[in-house]
C-alpha atoms as a PDB file:
ATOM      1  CA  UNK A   1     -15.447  62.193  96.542  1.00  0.00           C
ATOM      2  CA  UNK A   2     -13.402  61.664  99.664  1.00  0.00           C
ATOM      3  CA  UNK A   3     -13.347  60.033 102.917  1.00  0.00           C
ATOM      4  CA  UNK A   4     -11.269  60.331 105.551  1.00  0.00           C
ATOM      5  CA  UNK A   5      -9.523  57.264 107.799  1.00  0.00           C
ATOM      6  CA  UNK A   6     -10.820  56.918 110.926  1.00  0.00           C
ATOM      7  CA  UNK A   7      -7.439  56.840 112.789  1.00  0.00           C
ATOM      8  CA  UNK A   8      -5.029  58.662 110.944  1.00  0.00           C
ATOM      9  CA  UNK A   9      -7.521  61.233 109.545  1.00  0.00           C
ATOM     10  CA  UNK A  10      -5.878  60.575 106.467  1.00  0.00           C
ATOM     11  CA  UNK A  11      -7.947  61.884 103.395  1.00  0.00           C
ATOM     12  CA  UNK A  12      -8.530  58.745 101.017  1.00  0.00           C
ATOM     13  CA  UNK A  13      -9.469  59.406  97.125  1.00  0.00           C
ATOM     14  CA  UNK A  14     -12.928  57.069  95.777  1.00  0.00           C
ATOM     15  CA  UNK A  15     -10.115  55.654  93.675  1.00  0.00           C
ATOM     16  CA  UNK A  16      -8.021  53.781  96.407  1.00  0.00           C
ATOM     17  CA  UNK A  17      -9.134  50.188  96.506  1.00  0.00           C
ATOM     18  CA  UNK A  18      -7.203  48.930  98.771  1.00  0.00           C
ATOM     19  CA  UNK A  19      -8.482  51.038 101.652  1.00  0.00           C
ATOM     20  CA  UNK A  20     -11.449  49.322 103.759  1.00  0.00           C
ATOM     21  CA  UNK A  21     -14.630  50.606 105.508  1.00  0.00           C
ATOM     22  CA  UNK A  22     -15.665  48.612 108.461  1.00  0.00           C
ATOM     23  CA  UNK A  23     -18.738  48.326 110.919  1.00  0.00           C
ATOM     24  CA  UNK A  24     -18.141  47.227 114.366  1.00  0.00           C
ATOM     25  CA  UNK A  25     -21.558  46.043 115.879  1.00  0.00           C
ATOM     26  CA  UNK A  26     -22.610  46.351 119.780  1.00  0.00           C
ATOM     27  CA  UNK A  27     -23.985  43.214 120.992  1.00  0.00           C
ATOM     28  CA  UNK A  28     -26.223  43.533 124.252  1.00  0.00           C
ATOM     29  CA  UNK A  29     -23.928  42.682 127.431  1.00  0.00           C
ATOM     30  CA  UNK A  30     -26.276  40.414 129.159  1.00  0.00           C
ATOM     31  CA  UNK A  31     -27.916  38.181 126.389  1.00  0.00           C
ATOM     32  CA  UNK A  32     -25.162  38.332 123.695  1.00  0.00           C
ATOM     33  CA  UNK A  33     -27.236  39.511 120.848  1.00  0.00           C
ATOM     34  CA  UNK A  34     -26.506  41.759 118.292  1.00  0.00           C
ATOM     35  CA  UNK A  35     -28.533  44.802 118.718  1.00  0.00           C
ATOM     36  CA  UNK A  36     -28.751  47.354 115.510  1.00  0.00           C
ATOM     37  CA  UNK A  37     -26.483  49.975 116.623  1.00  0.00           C
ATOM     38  CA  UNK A  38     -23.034  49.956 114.906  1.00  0.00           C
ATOM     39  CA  UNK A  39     -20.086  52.178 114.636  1.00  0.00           C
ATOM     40  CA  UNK A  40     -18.271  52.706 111.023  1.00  0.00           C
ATOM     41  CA  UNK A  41     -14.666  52.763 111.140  1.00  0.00           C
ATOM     42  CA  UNK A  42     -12.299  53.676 107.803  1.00  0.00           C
ATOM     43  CA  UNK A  43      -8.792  52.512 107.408  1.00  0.00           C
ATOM     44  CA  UNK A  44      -6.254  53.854 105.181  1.00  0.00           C
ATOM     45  CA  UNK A  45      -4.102  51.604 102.615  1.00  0.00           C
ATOM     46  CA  UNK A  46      -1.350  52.815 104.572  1.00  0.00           C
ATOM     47  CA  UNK A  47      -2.078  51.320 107.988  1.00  0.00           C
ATOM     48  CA  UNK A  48      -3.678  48.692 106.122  1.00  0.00           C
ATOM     49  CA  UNK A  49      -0.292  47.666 104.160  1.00  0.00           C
ATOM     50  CA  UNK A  50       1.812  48.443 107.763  1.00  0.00           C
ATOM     51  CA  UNK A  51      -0.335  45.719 109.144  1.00  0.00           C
ATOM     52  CA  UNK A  52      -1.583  48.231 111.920  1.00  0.00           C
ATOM     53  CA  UNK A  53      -5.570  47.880 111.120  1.00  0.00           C
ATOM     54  CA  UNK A  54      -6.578  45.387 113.580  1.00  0.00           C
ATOM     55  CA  UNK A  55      -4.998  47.600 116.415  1.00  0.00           C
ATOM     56  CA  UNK A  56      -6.374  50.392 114.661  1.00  0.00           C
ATOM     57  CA  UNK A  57      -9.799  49.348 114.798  1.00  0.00           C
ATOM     58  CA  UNK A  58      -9.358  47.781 118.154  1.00  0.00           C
ATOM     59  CA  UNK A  59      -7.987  51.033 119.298  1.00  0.00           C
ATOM     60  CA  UNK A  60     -11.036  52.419 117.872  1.00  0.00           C
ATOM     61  CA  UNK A  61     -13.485  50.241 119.632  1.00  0.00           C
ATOM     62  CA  UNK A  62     -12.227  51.155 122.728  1.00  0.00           C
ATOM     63  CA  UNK A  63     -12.642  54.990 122.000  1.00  0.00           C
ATOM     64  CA  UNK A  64     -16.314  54.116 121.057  1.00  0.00           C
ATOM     65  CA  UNK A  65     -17.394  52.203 123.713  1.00  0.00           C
ATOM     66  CA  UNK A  66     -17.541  49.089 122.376  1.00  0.00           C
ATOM     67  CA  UNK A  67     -14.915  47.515 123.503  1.00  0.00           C
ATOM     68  CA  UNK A  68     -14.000  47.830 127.689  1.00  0.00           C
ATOM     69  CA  UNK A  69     -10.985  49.716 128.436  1.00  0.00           C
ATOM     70  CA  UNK A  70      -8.983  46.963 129.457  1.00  0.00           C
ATOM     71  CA  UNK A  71      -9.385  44.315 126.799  1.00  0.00           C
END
């Protein structure tokens, strides 16, 4: 089975460990609270290793909606 990474579209084999899934949850804007909507994200070993994730999934955030535009 594969997956692919979420910002490099990088096709990842079920046999990479050292690749992570993530899920980035929306909180409500005016009371702070966690509603149940969240967004997966993948990230390849590759970014992973280049230290590029956080960005990545920052980057990705922003994309979503999750995250304003000029955080």
């Amino acid at each position: 089975m594969l997956w692919k990474c979420s910002a490099s579209n990088y096709f990842v084999s079920y046999k990479d460990h050292t690749s992570m899934q993530v899920n980035v949850v929306e909180a409500d804007k005016v009371t702070g609270k966690l509603n149940s909507q969240f967004k997966t994200n993948a990230i390849w070993e590759g970014i992973h290793r280049l230290g590029e994730s956080e960005d990545s999934i920052l980057q990705l955030a922003k994309a979503d909606g999750i995250v304003s535009k000029n955080f």
